[in-house]
Protein backbone atom coordinates (compact mmCIF):
# COMPACT_ATOMS: atom_id res chain seq x y z
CA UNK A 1 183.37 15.77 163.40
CA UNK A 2 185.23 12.73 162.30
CA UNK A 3 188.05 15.33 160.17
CA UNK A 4 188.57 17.66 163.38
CA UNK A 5 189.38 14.35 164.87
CA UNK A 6 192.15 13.53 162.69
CA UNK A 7 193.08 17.24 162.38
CA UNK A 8 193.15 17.52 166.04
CA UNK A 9 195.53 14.30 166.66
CA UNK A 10 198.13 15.27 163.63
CA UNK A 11 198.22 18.63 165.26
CA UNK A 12 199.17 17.29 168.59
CA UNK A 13 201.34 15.12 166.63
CA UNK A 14 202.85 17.92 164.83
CA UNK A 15 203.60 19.42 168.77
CA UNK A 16 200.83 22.47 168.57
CA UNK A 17 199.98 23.82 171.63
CA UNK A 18 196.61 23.28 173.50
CA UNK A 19 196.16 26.52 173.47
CA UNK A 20 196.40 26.11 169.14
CA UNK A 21 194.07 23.37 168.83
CA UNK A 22 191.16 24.82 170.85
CA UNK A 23 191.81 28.16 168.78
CA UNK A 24 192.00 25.59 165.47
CA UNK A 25 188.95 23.90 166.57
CA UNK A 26 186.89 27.06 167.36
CA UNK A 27 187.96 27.98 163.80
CA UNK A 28 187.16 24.92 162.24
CA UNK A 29 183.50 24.42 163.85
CA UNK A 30 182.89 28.21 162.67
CA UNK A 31 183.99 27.43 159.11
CA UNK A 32 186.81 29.79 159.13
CA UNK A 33 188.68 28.16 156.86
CA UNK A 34 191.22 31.10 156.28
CA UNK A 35 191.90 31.89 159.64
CA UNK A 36 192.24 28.26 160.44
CA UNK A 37 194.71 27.83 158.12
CA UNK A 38 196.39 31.12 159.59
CA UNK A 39 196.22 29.25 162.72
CA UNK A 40 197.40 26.61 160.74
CA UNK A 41 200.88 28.55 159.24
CA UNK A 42 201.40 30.10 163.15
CA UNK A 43 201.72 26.61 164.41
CA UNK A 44 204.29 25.82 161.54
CA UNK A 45 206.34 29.17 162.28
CA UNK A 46 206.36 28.22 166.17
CA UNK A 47 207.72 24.44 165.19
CA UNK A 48 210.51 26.23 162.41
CA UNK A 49 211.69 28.63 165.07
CA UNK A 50 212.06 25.47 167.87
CA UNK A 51 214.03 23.99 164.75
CA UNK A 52 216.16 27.27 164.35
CA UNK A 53 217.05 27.29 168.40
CA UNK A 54 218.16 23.88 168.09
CA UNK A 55 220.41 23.91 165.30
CA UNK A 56 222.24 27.10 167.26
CA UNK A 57 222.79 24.41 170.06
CA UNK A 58 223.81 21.79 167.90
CA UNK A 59 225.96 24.74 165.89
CA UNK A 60 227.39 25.54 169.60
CA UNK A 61 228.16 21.95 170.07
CA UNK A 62 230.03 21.07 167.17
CA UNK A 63 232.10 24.54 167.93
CA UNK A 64 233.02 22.62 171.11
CA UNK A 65 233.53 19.62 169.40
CA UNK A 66 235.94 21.37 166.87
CA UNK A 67 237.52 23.49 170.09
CA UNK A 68 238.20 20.03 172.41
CA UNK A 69 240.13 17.96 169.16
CA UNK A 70 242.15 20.91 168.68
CA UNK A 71 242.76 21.30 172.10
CA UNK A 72 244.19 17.42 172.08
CA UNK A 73 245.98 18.30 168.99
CA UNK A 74 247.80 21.10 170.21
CA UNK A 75 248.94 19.25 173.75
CA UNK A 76 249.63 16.11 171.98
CA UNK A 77 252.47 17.92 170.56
């Protein structure tokens, strides 16, 4: 019980959803090791999409960025 422990607090760590880690630990106490570690790879494509939506902000920002300095550039004329 001691590794679902650790399991359980790097997966909160890792931002999994409570709804995750009760499916991981039903998994894990059942010894399905596979579909735990499917479990496993969903929680990593949920936390790579979160990355994806935030670099289209931060892509979004750095077009405004780029939009106000030319903006100075051209009235500074």
């Amino acid at each position: 019980m001691e590794v679902w422990k650790e399991m359980r607090a790097r997966m909160e760590d890792a931002g999994c959803t409570a709804d995750a880690i009760g499916r991981a630990e039903s998994l894990y106490e059942a010894g399905a090791v596979e579909d735990l570690i499917r479990c496993l790879r969903s929680c990593r494509c949920d936390a790579l999409e979160e990355i994806h939506v935030r670099q289209r902000r931060l892509d979004v920002l750095d077009g405004l960025i780029r939009d106000a300095r030319k903006h100075v550039k051209e009235n500074a004329r």
